[in-house]
C-alpha atoms as a PDB file:
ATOM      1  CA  UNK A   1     169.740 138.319 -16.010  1.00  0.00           C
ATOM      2  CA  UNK A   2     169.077 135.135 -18.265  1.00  0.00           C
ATOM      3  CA  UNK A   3     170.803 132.185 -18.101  1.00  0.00           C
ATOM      4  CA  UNK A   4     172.663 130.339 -20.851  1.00  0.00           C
ATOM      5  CA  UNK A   5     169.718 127.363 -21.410  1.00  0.00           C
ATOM      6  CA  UNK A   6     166.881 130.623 -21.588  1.00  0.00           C
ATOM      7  CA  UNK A   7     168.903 131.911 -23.695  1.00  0.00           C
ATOM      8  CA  UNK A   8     169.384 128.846 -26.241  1.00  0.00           C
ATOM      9  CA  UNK A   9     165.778 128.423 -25.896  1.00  0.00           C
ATOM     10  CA  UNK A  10     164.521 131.518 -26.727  1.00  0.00           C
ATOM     11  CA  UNK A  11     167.028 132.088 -30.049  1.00  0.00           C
ATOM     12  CA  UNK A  12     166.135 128.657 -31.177  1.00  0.00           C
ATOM     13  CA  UNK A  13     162.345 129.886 -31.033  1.00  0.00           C
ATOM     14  CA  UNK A  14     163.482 133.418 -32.425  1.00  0.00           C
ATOM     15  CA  UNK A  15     165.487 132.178 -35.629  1.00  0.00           C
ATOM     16  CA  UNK A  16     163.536 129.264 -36.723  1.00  0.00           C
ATOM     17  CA  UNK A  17     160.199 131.878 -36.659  1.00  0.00           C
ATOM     18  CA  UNK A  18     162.372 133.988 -38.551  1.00  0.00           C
ATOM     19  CA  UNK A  19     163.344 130.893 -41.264  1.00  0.00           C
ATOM     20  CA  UNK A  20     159.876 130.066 -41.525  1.00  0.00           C
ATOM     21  CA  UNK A  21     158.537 133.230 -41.921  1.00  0.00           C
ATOM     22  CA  UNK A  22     160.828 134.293 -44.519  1.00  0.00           C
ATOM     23  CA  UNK A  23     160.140 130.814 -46.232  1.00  0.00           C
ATOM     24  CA  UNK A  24     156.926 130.950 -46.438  1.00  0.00           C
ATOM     25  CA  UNK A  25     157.000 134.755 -47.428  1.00  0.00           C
ATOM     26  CA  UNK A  26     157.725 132.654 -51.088  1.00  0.00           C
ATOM     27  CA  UNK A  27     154.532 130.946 -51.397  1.00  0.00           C
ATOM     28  CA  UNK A  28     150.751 131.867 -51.270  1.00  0.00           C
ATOM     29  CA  UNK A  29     149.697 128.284 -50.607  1.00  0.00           C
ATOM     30  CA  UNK A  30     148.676 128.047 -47.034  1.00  0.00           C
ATOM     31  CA  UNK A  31     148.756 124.179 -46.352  1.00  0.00           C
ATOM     32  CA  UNK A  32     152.919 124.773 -47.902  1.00  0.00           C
ATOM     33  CA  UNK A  33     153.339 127.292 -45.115  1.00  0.00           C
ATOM     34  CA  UNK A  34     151.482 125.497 -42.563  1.00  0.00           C
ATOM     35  CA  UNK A  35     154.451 122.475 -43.258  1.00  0.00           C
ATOM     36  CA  UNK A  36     157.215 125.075 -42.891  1.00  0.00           C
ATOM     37  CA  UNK A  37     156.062 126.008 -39.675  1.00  0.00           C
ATOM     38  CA  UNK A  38     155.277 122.467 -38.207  1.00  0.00           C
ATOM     39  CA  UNK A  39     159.372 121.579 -38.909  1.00  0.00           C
ATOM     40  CA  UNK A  40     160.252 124.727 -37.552  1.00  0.00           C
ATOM     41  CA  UNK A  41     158.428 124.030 -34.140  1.00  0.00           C
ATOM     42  CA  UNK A  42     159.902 120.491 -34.414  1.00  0.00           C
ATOM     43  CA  UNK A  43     163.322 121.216 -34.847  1.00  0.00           C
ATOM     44  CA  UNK A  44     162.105 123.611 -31.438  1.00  0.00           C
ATOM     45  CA  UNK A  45     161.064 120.668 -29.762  1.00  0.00           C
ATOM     46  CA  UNK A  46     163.646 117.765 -30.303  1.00  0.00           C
ATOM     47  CA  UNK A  47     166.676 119.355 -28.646  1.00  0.00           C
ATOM     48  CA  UNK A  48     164.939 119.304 -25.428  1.00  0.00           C
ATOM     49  CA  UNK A  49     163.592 115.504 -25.763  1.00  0.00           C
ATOM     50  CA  UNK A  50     164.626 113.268 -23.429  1.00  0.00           C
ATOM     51  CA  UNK A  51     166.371 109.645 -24.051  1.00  0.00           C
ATOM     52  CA  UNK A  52     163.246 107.531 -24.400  1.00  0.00           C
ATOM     53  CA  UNK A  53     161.359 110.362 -26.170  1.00  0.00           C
ATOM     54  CA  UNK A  54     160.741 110.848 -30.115  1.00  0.00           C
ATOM     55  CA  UNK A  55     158.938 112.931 -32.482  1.00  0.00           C
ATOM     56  CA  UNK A  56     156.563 111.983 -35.292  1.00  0.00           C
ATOM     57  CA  UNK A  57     153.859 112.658 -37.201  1.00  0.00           C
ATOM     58  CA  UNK A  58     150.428 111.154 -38.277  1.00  0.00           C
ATOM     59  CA  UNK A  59     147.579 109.195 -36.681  1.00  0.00           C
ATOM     60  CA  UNK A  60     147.507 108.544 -32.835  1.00  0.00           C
ATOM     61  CA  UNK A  61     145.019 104.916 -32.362  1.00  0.00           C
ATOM     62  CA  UNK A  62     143.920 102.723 -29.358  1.00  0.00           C
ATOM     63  CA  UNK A  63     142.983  99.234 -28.845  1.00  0.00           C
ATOM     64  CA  UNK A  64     139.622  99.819 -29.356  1.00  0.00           C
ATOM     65  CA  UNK A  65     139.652 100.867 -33.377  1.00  0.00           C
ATOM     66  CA  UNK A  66     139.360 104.500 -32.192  1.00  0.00           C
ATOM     67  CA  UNK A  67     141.935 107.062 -34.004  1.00  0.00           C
ATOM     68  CA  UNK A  68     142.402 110.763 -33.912  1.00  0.00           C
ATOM     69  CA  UNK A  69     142.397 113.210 -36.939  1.00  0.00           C
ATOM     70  CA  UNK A  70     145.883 113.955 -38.461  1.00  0.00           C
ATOM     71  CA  UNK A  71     148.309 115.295 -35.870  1.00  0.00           C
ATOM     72  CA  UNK A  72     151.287 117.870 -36.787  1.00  0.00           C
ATOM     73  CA  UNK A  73     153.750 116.937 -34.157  1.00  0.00           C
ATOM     74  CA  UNK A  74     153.210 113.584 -31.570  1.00  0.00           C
ATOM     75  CA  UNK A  75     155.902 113.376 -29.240  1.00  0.00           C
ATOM     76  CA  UNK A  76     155.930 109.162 -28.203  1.00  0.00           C
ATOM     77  CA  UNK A  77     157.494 107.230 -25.750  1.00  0.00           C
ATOM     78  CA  UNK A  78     159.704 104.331 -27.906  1.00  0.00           C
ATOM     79  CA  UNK A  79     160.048 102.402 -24.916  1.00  0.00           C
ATOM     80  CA  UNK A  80     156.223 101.929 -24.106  1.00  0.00           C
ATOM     81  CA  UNK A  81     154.295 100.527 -27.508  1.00  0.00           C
ATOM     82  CA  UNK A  82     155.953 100.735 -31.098  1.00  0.00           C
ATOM     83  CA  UNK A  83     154.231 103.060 -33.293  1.00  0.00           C
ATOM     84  CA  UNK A  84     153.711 101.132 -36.736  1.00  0.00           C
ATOM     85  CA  UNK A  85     155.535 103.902 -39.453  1.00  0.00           C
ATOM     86  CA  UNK A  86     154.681 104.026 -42.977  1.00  0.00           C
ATOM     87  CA  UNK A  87     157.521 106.005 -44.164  1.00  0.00           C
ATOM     88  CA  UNK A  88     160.437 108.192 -42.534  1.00  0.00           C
ATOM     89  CA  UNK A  89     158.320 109.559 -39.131  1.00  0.00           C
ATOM     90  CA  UNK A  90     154.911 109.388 -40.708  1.00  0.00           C
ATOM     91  CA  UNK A  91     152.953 106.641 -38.895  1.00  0.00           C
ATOM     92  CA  UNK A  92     150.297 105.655 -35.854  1.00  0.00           C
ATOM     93  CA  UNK A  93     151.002 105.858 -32.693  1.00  0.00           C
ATOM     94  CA  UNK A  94     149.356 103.519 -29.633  1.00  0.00           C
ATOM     95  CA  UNK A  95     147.611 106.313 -27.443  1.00  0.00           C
ATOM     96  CA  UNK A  96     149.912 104.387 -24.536  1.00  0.00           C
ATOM     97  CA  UNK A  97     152.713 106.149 -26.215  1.00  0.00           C
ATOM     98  CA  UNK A  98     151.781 109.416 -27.331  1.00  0.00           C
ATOM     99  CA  UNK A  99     152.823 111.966 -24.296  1.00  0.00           C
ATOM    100  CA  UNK A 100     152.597 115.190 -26.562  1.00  0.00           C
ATOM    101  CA  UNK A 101     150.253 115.749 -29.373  1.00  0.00           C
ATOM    102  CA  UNK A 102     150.854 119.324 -30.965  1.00  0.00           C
ATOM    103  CA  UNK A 103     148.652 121.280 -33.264  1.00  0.00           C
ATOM    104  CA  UNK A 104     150.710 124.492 -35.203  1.00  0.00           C
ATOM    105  CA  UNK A 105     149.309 126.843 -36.246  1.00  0.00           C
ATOM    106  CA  UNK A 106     150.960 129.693 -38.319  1.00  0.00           C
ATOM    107  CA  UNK A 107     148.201 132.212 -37.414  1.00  0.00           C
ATOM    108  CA  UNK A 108     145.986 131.393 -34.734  1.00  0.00           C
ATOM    109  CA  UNK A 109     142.300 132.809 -35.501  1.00  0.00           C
ATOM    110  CA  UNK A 110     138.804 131.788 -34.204  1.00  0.00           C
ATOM    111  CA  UNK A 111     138.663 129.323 -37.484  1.00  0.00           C
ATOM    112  CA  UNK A 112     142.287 127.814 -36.558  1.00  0.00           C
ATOM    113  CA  UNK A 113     140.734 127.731 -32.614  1.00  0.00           C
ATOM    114  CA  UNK A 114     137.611 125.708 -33.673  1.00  0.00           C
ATOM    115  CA  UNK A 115     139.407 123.780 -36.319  1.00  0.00           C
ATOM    116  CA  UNK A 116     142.250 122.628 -33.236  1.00  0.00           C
ATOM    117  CA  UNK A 117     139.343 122.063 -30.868  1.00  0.00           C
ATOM    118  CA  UNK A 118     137.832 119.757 -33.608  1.00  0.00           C
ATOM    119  CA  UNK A 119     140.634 117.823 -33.801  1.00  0.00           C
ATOM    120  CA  UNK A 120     141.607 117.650 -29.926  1.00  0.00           C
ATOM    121  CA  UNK A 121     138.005 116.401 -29.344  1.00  0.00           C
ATOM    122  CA  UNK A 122     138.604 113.685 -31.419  1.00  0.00           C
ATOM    123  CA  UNK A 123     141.718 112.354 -29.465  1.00  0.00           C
ATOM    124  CA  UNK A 124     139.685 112.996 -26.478  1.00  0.00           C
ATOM    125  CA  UNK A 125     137.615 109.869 -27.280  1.00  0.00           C
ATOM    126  CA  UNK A 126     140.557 107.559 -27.150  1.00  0.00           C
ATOM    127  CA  UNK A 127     140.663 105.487 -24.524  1.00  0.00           C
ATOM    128  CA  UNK A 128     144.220 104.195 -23.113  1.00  0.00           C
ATOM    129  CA  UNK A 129     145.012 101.269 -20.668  1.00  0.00           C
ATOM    130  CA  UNK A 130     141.609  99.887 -21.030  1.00  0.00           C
ATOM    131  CA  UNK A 131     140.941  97.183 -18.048  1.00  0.00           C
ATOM    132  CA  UNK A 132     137.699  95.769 -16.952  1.00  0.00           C
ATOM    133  CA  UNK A 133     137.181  95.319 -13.247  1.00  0.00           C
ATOM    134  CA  UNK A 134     135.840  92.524 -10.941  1.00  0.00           C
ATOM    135  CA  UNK A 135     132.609  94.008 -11.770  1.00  0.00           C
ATOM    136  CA  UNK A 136     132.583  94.620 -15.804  1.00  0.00           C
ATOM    137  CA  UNK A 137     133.157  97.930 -15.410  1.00  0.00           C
ATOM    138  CA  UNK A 138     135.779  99.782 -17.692  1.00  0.00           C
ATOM    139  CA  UNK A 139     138.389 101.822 -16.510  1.00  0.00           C
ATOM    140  CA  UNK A 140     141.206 103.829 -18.353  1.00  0.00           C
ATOM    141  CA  UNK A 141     144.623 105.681 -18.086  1.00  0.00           C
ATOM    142  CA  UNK A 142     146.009 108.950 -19.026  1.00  0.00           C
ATOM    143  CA  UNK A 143     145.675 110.995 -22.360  1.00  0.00           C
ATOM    144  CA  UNK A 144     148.705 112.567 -24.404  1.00  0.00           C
ATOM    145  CA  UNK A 145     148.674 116.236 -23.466  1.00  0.00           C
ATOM    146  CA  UNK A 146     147.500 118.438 -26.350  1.00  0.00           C
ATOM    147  CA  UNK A 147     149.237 121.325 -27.275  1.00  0.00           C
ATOM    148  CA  UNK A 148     147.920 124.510 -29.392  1.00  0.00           C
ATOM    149  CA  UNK A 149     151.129 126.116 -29.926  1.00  0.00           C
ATOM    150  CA  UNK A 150     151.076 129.317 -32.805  1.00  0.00           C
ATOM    151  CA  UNK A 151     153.942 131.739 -34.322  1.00  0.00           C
ATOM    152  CA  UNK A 152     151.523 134.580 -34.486  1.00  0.00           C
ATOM    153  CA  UNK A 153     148.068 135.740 -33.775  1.00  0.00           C
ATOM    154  CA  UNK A 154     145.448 137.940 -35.947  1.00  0.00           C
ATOM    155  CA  UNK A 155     144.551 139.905 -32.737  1.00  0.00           C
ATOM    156  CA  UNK A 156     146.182 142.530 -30.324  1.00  0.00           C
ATOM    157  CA  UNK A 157     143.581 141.466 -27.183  1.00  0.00           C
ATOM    158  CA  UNK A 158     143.966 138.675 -24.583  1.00  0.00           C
ATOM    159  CA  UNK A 159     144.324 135.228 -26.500  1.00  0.00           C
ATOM    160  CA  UNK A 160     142.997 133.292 -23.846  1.00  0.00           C
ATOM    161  CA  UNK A 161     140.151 135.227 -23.561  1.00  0.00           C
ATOM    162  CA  UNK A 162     139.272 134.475 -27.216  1.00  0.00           C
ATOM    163  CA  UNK A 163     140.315 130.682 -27.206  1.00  0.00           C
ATOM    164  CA  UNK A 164     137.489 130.509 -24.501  1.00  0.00           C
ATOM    165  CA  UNK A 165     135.024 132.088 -26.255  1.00  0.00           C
ATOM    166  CA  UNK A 166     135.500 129.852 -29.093  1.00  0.00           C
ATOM    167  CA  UNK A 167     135.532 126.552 -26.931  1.00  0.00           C
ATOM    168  CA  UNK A 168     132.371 125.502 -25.436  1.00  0.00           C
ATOM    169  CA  UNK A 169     133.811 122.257 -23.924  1.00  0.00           C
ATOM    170  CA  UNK A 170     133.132 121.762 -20.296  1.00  0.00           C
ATOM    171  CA  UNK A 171     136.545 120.551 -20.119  1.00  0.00           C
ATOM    172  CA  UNK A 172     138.569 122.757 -22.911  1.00  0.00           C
ATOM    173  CA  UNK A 173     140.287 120.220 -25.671  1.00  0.00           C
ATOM    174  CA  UNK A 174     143.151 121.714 -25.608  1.00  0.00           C
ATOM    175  CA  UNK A 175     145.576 121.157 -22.451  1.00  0.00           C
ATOM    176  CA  UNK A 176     148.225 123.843 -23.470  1.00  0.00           C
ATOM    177  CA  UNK A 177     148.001 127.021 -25.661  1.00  0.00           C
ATOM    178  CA  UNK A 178     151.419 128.754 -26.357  1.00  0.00           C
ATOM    179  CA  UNK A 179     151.314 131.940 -28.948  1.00  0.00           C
ATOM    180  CA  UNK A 180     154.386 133.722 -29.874  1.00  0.00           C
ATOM    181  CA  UNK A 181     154.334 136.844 -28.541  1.00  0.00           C
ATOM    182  CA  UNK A 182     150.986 136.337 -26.625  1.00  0.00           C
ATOM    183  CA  UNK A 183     151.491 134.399 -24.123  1.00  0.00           C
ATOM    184  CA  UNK A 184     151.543 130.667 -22.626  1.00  0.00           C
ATOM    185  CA  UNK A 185     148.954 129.300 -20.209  1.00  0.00           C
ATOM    186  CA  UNK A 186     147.826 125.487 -19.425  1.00  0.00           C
ATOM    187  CA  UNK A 187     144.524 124.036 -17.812  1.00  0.00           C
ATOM    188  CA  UNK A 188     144.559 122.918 -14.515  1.00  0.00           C
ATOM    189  CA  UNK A 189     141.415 121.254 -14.544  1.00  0.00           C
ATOM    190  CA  UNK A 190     138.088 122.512 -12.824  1.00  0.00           C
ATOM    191  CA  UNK A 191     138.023 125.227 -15.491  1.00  0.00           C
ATOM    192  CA  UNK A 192     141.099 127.156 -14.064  1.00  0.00           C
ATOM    193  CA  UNK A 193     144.103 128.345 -16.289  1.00  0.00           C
ATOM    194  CA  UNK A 194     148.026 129.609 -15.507  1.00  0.00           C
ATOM    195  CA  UNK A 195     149.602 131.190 -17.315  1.00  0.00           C
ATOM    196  CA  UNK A 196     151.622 134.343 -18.204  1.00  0.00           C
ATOM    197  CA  UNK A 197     150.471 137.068 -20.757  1.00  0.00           C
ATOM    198  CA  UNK A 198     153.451 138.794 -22.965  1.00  0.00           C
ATOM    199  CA  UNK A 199     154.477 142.276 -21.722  1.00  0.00           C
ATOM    200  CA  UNK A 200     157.021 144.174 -23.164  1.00  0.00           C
ATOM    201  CA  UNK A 201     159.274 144.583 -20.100  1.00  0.00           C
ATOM    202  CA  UNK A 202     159.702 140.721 -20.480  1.00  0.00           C
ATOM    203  CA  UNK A 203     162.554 138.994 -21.949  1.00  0.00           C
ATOM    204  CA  UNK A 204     161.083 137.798 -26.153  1.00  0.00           C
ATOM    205  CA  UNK A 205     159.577 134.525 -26.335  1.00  0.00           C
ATOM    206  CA  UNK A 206     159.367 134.268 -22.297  1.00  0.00           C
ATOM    207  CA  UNK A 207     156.528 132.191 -23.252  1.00  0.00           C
ATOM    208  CA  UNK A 208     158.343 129.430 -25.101  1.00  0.00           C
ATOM    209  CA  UNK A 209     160.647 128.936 -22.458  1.00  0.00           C
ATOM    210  CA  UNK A 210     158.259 128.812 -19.988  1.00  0.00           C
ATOM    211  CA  UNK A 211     156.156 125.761 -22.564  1.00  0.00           C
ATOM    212  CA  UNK A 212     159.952 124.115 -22.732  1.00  0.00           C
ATOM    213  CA  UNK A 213     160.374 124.659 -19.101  1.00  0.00           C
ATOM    214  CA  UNK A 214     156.557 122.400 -18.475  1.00  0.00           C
ATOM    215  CA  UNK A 215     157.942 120.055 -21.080  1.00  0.00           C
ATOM    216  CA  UNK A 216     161.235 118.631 -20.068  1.00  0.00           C
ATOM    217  CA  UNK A 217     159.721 118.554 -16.253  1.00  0.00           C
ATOM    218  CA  UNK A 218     157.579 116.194 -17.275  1.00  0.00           C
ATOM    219  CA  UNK A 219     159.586 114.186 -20.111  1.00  0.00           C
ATOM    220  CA  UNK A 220     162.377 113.909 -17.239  1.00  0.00           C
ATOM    221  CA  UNK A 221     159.718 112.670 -14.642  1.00  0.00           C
ATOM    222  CA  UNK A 222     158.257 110.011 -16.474  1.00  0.00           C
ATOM    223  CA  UNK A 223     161.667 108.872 -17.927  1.00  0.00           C
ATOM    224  CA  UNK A 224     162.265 106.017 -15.360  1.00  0.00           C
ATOM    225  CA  UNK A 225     158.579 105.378 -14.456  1.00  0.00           C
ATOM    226  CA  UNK A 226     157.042 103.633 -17.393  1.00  0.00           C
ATOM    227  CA  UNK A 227     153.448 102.345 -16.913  1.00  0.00           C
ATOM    228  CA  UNK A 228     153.569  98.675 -17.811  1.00  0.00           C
ATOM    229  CA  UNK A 229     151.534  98.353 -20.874  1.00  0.00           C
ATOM    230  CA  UNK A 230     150.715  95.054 -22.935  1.00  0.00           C
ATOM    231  CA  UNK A 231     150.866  95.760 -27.014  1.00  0.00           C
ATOM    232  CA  UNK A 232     149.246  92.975 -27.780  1.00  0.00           C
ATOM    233  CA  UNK A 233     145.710  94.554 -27.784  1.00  0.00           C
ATOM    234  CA  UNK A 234     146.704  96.538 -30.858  1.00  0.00           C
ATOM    235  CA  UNK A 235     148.032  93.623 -32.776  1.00  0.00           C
ATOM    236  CA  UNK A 236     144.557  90.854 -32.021  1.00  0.00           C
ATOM    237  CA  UNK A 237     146.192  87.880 -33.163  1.00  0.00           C
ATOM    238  CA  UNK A 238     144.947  85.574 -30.998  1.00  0.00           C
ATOM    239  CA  UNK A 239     141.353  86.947 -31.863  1.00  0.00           C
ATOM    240  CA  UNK A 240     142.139  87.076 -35.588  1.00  0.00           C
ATOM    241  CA  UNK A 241     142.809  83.565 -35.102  1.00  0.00           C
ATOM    242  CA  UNK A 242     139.526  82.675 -33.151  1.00  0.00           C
ATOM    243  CA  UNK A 243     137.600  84.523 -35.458  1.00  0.00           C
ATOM    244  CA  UNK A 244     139.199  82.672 -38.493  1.00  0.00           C
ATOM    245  CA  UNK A 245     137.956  79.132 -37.089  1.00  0.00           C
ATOM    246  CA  UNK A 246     134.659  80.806 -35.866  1.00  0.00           C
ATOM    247  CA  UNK A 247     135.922  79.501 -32.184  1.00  0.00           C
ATOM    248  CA  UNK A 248     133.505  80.962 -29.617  1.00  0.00           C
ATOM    249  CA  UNK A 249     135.530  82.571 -26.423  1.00  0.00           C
ATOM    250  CA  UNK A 250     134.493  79.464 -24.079  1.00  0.00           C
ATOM    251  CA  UNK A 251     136.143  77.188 -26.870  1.00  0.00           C
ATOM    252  CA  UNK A 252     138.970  75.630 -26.075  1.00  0.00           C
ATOM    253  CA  UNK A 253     141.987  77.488 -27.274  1.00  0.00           C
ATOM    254  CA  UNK A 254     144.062  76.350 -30.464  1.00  0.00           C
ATOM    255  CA  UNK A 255     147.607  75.735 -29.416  1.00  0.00           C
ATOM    256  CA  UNK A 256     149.334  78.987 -29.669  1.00  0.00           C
ATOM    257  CA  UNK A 257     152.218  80.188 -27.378  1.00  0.00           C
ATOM    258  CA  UNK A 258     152.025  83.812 -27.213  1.00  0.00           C
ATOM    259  CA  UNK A 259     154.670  84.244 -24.830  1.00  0.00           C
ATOM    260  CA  UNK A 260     157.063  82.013 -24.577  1.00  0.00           C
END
């Protein structure tokens, strides 16, 4: 027996598929269909944010010039570091903010694997909460979990079997992989995954509630237990300013209240 919140769940999932399937059944150009699909999985994800939670699109950056490739769907924390938006939800987001970065993919297929991998490598080289210690050394804070999440697959075997023979990564890019109809599983670290494979004696799209089930645990968690974070690093005023008198960092500093 279900219960009313599996149920929303799984016919939100069920009928936007459905939308974007049909949609996209009406044109032949694959980046057009690609878009359909990343709204429908948004419109799957914002009912279950929670207050201090958002969804966007675009660039995530940290303090240290580093930015990711394009990213479909970044769920940020509006309470931790303002993204800067260029227009509607299109913008960059401070890696201190980004808790969710999704990849969608209409089809998942080795190419879409490698080309997601790609991409989730790149975010892997951000660095967040940089902070040198009493020695020099650098240390850093958590990454934005990153999430493969597909309405169908081009194969009838094991999907995690193939998205780990298509990811030579030590530590696998991807955090999260979530196929309709496949299955959902997430990395534990040490190279171990958990998961659930589709069966047909299971309830349909088991595997996106179980993905929304992950999600809202940990949007709800972290809702009252924001890291303390300064933004400051991303805006380098103060060294914009040094750099336009060519002051030296032992120079005495020009009289600028930064927080008064």
């Amino acid at each position: 027996m279900t219960t009313p919140h599996f149920d929303f769940i799984t016919g939100l999932i069920a009928a936007a598929k459905a939308q974007a399937d049909k949609l996209a059944a009406h044109t032949d150009h694959h980046g057009l269909a690609g878009e359909i699909r990343e709204l429908a999985a948004k419109d799957c994800i914002e009912p279950f944010l929670t207050q201090s939670f958002r969804c966007g699109t675009g660039k995530v950056i940290d303090s240290l010039q580093n930015k990711s490739d394009q990213a479909d769907i970044v769920v940020y924390h509006k309470k931790t570091a303002p993204p800067v938006f260029f227009s509607g939800q299109l913008g960059l987001f401070p890696v201190e903010c980004a808790r969710y970065v999704f990849e969608v993919k209409s089809t998942i297929t080795a190419t879409e694997i490698r080309d997601a991998n790609k991409k989730f490598r790149a975010l892997g080289r951000l660095r967040s909460y940089p902070k040198a210690g009493p020695n020099g050394q650098m240390s850093f804070g958590p990454m934005p979990t990153r999430v493969l999440l597909a309405f169908s697959s081009d194969i009838i075997g094991d999907e995690l079997e193939r998205y780990l023979k298509h990811t030579d990564d030590d530590s696998p890019p991807c955090d999260v992989l979530c196929v309709l109809g496949k299955g959902y599983w997430f990395h534990q670290g040490g190279g171990k995954w958990s998961g659930l494979k589709c069966t047909p004696e299971l309830p349909g799209y088991v595997e996106y509630a179980l993905f929304i089930t992950g999600f809202m645990n940990t949007l709800s968690s972290e809702e009252c237990s924001i890291r303390p974070f300064n933004p400051g690093l991303y805006i380098e005023a103060f060294r914009t300013v040094q750099d336009a008198l060519n002051l030296k960092d032992d120079d005495p500093p020009p009289d600028i209240v930064l927080n008064p």
